[in-house]
C-alpha atoms as a PDB file:
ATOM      1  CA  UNK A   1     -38.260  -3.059   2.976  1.00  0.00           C
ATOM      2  CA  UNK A   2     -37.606  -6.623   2.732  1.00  0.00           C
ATOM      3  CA  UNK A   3     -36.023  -8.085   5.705  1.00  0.00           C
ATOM      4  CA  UNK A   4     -35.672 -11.509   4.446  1.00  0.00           C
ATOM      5  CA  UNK A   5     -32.149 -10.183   2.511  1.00  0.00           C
ATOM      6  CA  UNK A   6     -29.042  -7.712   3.656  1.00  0.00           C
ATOM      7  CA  UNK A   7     -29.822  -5.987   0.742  1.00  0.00           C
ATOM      8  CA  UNK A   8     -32.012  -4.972  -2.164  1.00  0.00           C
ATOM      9  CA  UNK A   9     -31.182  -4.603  -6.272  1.00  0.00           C
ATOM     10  CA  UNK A  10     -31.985  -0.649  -6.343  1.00  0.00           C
ATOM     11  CA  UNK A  11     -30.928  -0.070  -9.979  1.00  0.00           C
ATOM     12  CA  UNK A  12     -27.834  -1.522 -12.472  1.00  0.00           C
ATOM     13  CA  UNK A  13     -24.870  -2.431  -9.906  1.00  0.00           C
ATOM     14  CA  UNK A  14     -26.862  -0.650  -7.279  1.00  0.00           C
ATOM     15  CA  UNK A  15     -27.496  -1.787  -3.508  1.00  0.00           C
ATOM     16  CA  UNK A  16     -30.189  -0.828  -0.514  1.00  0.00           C
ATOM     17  CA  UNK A  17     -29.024  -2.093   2.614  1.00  0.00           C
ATOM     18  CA  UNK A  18     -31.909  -3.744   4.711  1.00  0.00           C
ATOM     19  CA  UNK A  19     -31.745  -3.548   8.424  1.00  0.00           C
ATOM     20  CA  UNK A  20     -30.265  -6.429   8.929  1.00  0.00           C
ATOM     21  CA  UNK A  21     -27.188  -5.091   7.476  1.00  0.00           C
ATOM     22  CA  UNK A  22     -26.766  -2.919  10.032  1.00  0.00           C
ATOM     23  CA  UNK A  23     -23.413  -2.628  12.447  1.00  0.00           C
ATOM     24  CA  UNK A  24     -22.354  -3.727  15.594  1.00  0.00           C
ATOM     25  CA  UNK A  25     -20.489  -0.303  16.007  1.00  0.00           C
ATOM     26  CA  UNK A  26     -23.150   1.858  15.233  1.00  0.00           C
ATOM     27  CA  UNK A  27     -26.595   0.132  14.141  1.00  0.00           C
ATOM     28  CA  UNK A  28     -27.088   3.461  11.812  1.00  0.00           C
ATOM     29  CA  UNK A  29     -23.782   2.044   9.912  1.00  0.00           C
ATOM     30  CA  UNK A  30     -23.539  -1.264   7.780  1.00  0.00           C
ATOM     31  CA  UNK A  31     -21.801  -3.959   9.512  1.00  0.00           C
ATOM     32  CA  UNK A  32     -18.912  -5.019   7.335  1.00  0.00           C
ATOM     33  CA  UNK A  33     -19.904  -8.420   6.665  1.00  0.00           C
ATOM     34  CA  UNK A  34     -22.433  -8.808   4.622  1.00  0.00           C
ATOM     35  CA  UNK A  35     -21.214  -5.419   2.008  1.00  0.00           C
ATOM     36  CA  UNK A  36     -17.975  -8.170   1.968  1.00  0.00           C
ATOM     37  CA  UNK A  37     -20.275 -10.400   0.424  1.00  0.00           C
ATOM     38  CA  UNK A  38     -21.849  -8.018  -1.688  1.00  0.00           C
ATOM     39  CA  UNK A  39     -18.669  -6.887  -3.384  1.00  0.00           C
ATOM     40  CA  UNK A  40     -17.895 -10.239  -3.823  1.00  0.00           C
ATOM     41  CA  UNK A  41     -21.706 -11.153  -5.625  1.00  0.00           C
ATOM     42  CA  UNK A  42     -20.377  -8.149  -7.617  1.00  0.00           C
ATOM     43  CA  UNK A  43     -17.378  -9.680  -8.524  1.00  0.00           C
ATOM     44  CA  UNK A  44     -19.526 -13.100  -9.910  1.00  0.00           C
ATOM     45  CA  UNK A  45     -21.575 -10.815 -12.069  1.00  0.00           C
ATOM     46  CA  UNK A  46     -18.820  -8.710 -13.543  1.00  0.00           C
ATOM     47  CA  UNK A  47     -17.160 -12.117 -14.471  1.00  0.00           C
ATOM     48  CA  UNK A  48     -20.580 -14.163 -15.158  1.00  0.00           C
ATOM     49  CA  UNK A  49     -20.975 -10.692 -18.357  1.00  0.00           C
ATOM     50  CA  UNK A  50     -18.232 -10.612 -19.942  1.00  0.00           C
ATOM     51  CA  UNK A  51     -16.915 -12.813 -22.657  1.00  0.00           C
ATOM     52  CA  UNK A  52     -13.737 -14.392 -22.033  1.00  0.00           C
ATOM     53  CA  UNK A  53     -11.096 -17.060 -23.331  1.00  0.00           C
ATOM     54  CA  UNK A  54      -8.921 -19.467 -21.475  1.00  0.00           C
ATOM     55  CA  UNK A  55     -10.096 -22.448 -18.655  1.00  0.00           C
ATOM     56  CA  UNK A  56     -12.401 -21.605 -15.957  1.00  0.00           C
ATOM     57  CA  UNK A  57     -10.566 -18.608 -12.945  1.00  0.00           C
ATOM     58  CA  UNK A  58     -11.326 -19.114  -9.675  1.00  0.00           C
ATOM     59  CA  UNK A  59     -11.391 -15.850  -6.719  1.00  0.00           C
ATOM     60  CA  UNK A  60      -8.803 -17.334  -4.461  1.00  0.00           C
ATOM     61  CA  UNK A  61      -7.830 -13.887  -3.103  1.00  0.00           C
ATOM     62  CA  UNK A  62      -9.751 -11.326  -2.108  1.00  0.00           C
ATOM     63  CA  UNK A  63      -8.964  -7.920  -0.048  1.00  0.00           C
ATOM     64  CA  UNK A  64     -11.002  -5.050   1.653  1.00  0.00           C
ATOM     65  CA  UNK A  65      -9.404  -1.546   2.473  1.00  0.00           C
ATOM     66  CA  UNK A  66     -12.140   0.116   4.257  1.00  0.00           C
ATOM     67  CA  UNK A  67     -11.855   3.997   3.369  1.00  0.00           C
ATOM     68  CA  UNK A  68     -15.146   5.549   5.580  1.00  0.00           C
ATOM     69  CA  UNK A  69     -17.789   5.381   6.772  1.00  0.00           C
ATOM     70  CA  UNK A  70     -20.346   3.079   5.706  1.00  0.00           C
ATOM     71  CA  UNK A  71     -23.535   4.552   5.998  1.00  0.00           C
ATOM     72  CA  UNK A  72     -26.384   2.827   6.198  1.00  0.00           C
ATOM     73  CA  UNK A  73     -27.709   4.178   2.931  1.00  0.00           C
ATOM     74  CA  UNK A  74     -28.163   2.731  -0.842  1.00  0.00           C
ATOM     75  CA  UNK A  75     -24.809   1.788  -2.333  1.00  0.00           C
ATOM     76  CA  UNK A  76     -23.113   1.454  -5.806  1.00  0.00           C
ATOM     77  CA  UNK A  77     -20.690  -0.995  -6.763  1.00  0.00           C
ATOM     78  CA  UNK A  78     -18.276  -0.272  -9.614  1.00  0.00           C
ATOM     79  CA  UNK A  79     -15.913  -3.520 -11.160  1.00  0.00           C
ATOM     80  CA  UNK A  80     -12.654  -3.358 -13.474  1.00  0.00           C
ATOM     81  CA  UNK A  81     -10.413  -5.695 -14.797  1.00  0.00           C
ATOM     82  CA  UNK A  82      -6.847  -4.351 -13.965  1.00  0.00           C
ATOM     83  CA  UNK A  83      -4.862  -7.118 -15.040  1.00  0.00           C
ATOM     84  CA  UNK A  84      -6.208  -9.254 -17.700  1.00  0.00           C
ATOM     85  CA  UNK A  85      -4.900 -12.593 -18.336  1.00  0.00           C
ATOM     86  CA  UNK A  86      -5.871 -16.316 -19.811  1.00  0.00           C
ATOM     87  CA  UNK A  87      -4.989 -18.226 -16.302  1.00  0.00           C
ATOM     88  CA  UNK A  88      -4.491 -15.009 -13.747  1.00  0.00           C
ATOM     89  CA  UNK A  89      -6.900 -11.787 -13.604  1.00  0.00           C
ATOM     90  CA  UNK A  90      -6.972  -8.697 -11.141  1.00  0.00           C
ATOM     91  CA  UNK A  91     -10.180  -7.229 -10.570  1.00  0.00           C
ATOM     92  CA  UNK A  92     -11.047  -4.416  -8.966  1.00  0.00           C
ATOM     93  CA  UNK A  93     -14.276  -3.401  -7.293  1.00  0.00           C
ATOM     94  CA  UNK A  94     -14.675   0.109  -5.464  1.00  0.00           C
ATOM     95  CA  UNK A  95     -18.027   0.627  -3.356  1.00  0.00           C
ATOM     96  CA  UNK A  96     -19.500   4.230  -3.188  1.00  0.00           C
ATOM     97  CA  UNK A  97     -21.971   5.519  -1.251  1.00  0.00           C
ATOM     98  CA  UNK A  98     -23.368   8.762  -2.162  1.00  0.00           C
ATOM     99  CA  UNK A  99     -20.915   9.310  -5.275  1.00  0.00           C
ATOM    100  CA  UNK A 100     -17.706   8.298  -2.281  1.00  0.00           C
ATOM    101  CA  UNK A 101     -15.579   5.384  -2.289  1.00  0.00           C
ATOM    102  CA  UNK A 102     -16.139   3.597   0.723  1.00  0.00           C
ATOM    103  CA  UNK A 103     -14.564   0.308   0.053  1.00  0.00           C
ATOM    104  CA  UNK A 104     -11.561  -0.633  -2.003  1.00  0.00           C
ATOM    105  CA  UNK A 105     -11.263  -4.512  -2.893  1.00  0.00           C
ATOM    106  CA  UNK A 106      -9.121  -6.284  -5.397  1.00  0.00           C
ATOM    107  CA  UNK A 107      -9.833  -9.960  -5.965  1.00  0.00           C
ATOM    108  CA  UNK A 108      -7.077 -12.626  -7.262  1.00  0.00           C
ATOM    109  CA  UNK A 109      -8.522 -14.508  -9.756  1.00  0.00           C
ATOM    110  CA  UNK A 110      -5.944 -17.703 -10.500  1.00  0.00           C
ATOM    111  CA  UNK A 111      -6.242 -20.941 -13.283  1.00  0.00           C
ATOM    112  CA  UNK A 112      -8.588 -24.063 -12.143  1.00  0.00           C
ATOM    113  CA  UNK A 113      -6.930 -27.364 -12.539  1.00  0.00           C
ATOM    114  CA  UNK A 114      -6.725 -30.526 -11.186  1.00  0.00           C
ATOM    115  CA  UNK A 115      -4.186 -30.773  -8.085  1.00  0.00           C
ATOM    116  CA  UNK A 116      -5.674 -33.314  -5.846  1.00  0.00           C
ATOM    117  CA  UNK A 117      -3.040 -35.395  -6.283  1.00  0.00           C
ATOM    118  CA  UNK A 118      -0.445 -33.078  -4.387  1.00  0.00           C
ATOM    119  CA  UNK A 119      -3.330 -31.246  -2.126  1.00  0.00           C
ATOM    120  CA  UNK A 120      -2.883 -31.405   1.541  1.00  0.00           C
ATOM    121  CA  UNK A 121      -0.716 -29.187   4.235  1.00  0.00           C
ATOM    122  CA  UNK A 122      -3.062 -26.381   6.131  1.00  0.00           C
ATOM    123  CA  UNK A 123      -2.623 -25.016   9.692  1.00  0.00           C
ATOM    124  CA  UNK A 124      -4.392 -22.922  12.201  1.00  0.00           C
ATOM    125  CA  UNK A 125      -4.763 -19.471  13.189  1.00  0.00           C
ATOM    126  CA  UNK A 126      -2.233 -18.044  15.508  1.00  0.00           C
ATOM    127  CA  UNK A 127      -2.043 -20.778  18.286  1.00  0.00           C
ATOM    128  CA  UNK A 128      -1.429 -23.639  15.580  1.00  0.00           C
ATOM    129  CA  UNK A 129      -4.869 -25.414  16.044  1.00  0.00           C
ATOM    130  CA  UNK A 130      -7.876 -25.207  14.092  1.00  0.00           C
ATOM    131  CA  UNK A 131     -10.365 -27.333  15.432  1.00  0.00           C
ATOM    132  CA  UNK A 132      -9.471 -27.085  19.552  1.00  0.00           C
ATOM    133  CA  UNK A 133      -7.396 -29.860  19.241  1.00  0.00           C
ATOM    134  CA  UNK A 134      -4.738 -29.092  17.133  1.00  0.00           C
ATOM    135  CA  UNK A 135      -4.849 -31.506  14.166  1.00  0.00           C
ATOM    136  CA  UNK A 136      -6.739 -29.522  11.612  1.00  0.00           C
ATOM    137  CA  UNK A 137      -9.592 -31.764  10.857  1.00  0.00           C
ATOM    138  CA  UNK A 138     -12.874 -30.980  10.495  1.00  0.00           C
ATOM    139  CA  UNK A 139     -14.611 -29.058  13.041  1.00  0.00           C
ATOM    140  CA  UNK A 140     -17.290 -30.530  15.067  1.00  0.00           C
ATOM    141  CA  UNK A 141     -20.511 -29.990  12.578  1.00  0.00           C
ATOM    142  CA  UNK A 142     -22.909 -27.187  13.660  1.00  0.00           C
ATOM    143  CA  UNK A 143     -26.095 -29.256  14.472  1.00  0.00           C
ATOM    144  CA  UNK A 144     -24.311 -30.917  17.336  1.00  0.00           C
ATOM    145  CA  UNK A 145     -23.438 -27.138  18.666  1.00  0.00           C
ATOM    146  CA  UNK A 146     -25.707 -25.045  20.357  1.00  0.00           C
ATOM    147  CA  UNK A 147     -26.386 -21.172  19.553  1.00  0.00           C
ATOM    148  CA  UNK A 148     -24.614 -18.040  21.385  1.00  0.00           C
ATOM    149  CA  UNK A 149     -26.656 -15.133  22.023  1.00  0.00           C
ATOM    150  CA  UNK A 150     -24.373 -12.779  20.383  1.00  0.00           C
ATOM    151  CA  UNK A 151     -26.575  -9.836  20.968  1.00  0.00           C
ATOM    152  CA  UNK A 152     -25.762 -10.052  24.713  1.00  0.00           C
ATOM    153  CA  UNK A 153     -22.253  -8.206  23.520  1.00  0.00           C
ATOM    154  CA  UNK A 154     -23.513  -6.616  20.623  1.00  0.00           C
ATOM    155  CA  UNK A 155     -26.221  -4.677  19.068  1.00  0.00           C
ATOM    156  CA  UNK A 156     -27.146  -4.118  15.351  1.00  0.00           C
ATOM    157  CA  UNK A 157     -28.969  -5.673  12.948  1.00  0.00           C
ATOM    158  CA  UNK A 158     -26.436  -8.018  11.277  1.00  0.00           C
ATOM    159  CA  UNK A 159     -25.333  -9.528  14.394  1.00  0.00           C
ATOM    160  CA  UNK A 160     -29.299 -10.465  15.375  1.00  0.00           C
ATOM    161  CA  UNK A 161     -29.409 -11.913  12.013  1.00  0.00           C
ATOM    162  CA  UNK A 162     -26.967 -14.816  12.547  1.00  0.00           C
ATOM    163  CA  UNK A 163     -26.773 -17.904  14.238  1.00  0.00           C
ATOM    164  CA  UNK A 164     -23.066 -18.155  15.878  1.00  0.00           C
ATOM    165  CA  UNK A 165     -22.442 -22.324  17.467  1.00  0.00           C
ATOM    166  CA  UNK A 166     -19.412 -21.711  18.928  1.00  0.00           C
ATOM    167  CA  UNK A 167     -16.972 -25.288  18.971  1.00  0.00           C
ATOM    168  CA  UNK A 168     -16.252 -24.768  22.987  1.00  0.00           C
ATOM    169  CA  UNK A 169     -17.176 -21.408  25.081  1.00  0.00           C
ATOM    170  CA  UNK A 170     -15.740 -18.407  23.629  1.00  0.00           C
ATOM    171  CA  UNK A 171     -12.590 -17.052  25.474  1.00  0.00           C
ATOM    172  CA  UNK A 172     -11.026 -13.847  25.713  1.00  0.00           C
ATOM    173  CA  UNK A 173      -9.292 -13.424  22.058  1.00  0.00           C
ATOM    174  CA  UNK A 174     -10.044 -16.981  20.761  1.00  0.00           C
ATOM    175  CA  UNK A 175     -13.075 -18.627  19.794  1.00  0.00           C
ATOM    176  CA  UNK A 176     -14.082 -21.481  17.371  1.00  0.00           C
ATOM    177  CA  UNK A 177     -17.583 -21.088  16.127  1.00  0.00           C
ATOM    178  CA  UNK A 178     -19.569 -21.397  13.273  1.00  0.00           C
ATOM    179  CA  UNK A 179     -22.137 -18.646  11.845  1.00  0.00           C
ATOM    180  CA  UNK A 180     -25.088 -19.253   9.584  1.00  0.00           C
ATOM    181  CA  UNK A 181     -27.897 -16.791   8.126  1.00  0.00           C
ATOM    182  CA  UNK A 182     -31.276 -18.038   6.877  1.00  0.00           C
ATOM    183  CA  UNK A 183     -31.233 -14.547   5.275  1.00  0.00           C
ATOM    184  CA  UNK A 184     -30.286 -14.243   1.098  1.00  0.00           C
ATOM    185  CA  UNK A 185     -27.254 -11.532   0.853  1.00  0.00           C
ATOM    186  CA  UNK A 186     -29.639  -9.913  -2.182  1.00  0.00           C
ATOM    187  CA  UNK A 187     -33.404 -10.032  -2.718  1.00  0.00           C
ATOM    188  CA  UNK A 188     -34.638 -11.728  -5.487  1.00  0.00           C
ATOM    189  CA  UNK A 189     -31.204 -12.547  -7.025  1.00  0.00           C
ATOM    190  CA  UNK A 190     -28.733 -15.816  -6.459  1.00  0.00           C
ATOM    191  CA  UNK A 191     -25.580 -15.916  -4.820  1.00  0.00           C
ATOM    192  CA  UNK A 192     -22.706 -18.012  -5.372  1.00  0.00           C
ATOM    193  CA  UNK A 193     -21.703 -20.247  -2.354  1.00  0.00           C
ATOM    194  CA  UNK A 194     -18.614 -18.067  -2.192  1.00  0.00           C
ATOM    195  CA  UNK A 195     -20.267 -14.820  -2.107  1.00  0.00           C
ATOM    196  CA  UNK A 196     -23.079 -16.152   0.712  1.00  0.00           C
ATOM    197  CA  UNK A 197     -19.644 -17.644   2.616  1.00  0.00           C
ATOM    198  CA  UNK A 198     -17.622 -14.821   2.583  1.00  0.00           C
ATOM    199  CA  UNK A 199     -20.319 -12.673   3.861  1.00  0.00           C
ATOM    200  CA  UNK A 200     -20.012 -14.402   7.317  1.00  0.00           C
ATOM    201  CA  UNK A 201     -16.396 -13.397   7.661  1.00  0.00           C
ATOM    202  CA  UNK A 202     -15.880 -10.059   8.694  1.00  0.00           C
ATOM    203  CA  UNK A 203     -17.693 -11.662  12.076  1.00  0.00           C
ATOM    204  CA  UNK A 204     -14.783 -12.892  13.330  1.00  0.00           C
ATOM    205  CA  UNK A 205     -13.826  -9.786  15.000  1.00  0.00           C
ATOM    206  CA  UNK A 206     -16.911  -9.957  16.963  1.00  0.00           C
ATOM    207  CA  UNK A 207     -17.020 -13.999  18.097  1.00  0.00           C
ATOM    208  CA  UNK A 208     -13.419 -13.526  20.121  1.00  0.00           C
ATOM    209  CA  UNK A 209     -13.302 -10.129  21.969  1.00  0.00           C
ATOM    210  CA  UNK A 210     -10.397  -9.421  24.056  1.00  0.00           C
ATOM    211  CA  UNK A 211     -11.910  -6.601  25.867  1.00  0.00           C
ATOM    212  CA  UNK A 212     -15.701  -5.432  26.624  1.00  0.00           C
ATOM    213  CA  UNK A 213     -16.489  -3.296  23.098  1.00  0.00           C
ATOM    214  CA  UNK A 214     -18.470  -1.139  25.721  1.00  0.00           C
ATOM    215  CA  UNK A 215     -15.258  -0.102  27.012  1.00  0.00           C
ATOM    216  CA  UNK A 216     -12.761  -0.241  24.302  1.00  0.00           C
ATOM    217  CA  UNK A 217     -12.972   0.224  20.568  1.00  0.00           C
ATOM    218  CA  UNK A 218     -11.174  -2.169  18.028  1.00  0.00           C
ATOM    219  CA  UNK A 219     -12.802  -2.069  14.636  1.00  0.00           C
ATOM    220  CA  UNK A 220     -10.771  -3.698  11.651  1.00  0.00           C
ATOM    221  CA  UNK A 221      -9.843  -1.627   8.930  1.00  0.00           C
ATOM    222  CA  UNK A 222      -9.187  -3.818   6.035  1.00  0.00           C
ATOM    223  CA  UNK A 223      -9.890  -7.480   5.723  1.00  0.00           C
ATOM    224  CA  UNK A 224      -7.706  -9.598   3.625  1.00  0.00           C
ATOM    225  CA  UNK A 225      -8.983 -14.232   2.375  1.00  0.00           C
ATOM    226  CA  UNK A 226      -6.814 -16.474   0.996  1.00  0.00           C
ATOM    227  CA  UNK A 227      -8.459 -19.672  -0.375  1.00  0.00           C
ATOM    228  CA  UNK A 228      -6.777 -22.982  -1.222  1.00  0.00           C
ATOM    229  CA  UNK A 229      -9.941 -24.098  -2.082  1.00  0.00           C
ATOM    230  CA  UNK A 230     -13.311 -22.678  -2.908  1.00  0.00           C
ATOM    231  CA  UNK A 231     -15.817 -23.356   0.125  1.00  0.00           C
ATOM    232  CA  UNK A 232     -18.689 -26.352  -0.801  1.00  0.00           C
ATOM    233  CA  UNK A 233     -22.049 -26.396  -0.293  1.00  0.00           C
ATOM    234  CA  UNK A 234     -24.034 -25.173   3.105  1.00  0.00           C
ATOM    235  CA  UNK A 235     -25.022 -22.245   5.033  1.00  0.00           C
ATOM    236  CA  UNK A 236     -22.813 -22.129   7.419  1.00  0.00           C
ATOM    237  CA  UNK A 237     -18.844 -20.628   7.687  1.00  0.00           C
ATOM    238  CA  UNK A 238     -16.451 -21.902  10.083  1.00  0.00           C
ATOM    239  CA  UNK A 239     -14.170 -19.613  12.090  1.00  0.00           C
ATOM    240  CA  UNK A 240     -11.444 -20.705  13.897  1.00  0.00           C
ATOM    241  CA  UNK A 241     -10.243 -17.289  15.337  1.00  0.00           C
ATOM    242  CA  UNK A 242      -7.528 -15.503  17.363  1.00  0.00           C
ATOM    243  CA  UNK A 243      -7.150 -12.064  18.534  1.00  0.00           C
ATOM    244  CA  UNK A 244      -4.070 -10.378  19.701  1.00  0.00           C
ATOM    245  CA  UNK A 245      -3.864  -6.403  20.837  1.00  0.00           C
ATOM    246  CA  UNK A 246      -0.316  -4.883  20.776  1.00  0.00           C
ATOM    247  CA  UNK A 247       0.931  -2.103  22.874  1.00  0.00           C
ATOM    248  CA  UNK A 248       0.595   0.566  20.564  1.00  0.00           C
ATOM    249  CA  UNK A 249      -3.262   0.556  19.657  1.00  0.00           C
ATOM    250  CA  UNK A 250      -2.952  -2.327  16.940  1.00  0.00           C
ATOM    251  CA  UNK A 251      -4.510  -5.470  17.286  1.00  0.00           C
ATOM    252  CA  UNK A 252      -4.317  -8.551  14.465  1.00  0.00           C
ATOM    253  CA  UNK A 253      -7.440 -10.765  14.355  1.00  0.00           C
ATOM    254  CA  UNK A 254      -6.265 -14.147  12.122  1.00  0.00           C
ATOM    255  CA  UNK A 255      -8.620 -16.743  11.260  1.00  0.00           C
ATOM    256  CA  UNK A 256      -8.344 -20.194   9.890  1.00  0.00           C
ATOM    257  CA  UNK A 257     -11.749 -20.750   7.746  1.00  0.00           C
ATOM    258  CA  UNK A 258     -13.575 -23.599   7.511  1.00  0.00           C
ATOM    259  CA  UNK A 259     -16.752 -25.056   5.848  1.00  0.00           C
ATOM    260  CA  UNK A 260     -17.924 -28.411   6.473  1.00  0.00           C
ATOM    261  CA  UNK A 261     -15.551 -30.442   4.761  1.00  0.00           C
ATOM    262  CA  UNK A 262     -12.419 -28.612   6.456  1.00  0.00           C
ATOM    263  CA  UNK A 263      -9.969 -25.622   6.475  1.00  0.00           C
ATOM    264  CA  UNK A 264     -10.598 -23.452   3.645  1.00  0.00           C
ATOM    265  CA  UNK A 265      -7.831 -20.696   3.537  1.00  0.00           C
ATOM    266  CA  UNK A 266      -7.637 -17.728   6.192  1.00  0.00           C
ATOM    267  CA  UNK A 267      -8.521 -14.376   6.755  1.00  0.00           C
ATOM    268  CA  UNK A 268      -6.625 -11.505   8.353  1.00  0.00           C
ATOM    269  CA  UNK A 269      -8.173  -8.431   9.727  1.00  0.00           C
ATOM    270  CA  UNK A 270      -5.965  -5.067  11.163  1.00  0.00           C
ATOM    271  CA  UNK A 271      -7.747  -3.450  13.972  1.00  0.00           C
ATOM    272  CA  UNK A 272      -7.338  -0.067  15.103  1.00  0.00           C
ATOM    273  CA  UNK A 273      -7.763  -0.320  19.561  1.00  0.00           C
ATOM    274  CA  UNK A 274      -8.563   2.578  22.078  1.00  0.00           C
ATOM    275  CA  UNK A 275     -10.414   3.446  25.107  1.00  0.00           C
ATOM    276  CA  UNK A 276     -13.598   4.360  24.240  1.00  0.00           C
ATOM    277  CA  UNK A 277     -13.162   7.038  27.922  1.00  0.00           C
END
């Protein structure tokens, strides 16, 4: 098995996890980041086949219901068009392992046009900032950064496959850290920058832990990114994140993403929390 991707083509829209997909919940599961950047690859080739009319769409929304387990075993990927349109499309992609949906993801696609002139506003995630300091520039680039050991919290395959640079040391429910993989998201085939970006998101859950995960539980459920711009060029994707548990075993974990140029949109993830005694 190659171990140089997350996963291997196994057949037509078909998917063998490598284990390097594998989760930091249970190592025998896939970790939910890189099968986010799968369905999204998905997405580009659905699009890339078909023939279509009308200015160039680009995936400025995309959300993940998580229905099961996610077994680390070969997957299939299945994309619709739901709403059809010349400047705004729904697509829908639904991931099934062994013949049951897994994963349930629909993707905005909106018109491409020239807004420069107007562009500008942005934010961070729940405290405000998005760089430490609260102005929402860029953050500090990841070659100045040194690596965390992230497998000193957590175990799996995915998690030993990145490279996490945190901004300034992690803290109890917020963190600022980039994360980079040297690995391809599919053997042998090309990913868009936005596929290979959004595969680094669903980390954010793991890069700003409130509790120990040895003693408490708080997977995410869903995962929802909005985009006000598509991400540019590089490996890495920048996380400014914030984690907040409630009193009634929810927890939010919001994220302001960035690539190297700046803030790129934000991601939103529901977490489920209990005592793992």
């Amino acid at each position: 098995m190659n171990i140089g991707s997350y996963y291997e083509p196994a057949g037509e829209n078909r998917y063998k996890p490598t284990t390097q997909a594998g989760g930091a919940w249970d190592p025998e599961e896939q970790h939910f980041s890189p099968l986010g950047g799968l369905v999204v690859h998905a997405i580009d080739r659905f699009a890339a086949e078909r023939p279509r009319s009308g200015g160039e769409l680009l995936l400025s929304r995309v959300s993940f219901d998580i229905l099961g387990r996610l077994a680390l075993d070969e997957c299939e990927i299945r994309v619709q068009t739901l709403r059809p349109g010349r400047t705004i499309e729904l697509v829908e992609a639904v991931v099934l392992i062994g013949d049951r949906p897994v994963v349930r993801a629909r993707a905005w696609l909106l018109n491409a046009g020239d807004t420069a002139a107007v562009a500008g506003g942005g934010g961070g995630a729940g405290d405000g900032k998005s760089d430490g300091n609260g102005n929402g520039d860029k953050l500090t680039p990841p070659e100045a950064l040194a690596s965390w050991l992230m497998t000193d919290v957590w175990p799996g395959g995915y998690i030993a496959s990145v490279d996490v640079r945190p901004v300034a040391p992690p803290q109890p429910g917020r963190t600022t850290a980039w994360v980079g993989t040297e690995l391809d998201l599919v053997a042998g085939q090309s990913s868009s920058r936005l596929a290979s970006f959004i595969a680094l998101v669903d980390t954010a859950n793991g890069i700003a832990v409130r509790e120990s995960p040895t003693e408490w539980m708080f997977p995410n459920v869903d995962l929802t990114v909005h985009l006000h711009r598509q991400p540019v060029a590089g490996r890495w994707t920048g996380l400014d994140t914030t984690v907040t548990f409630g009193p009634t075993g929810q927890g939010v974990t919001s994220t302001v993403l960035h690539d190297a140029a700046g803030p790129v949109g934000y991601a939103e993830q529901i977490l489920t929390v209990r005592p793992l005694t």
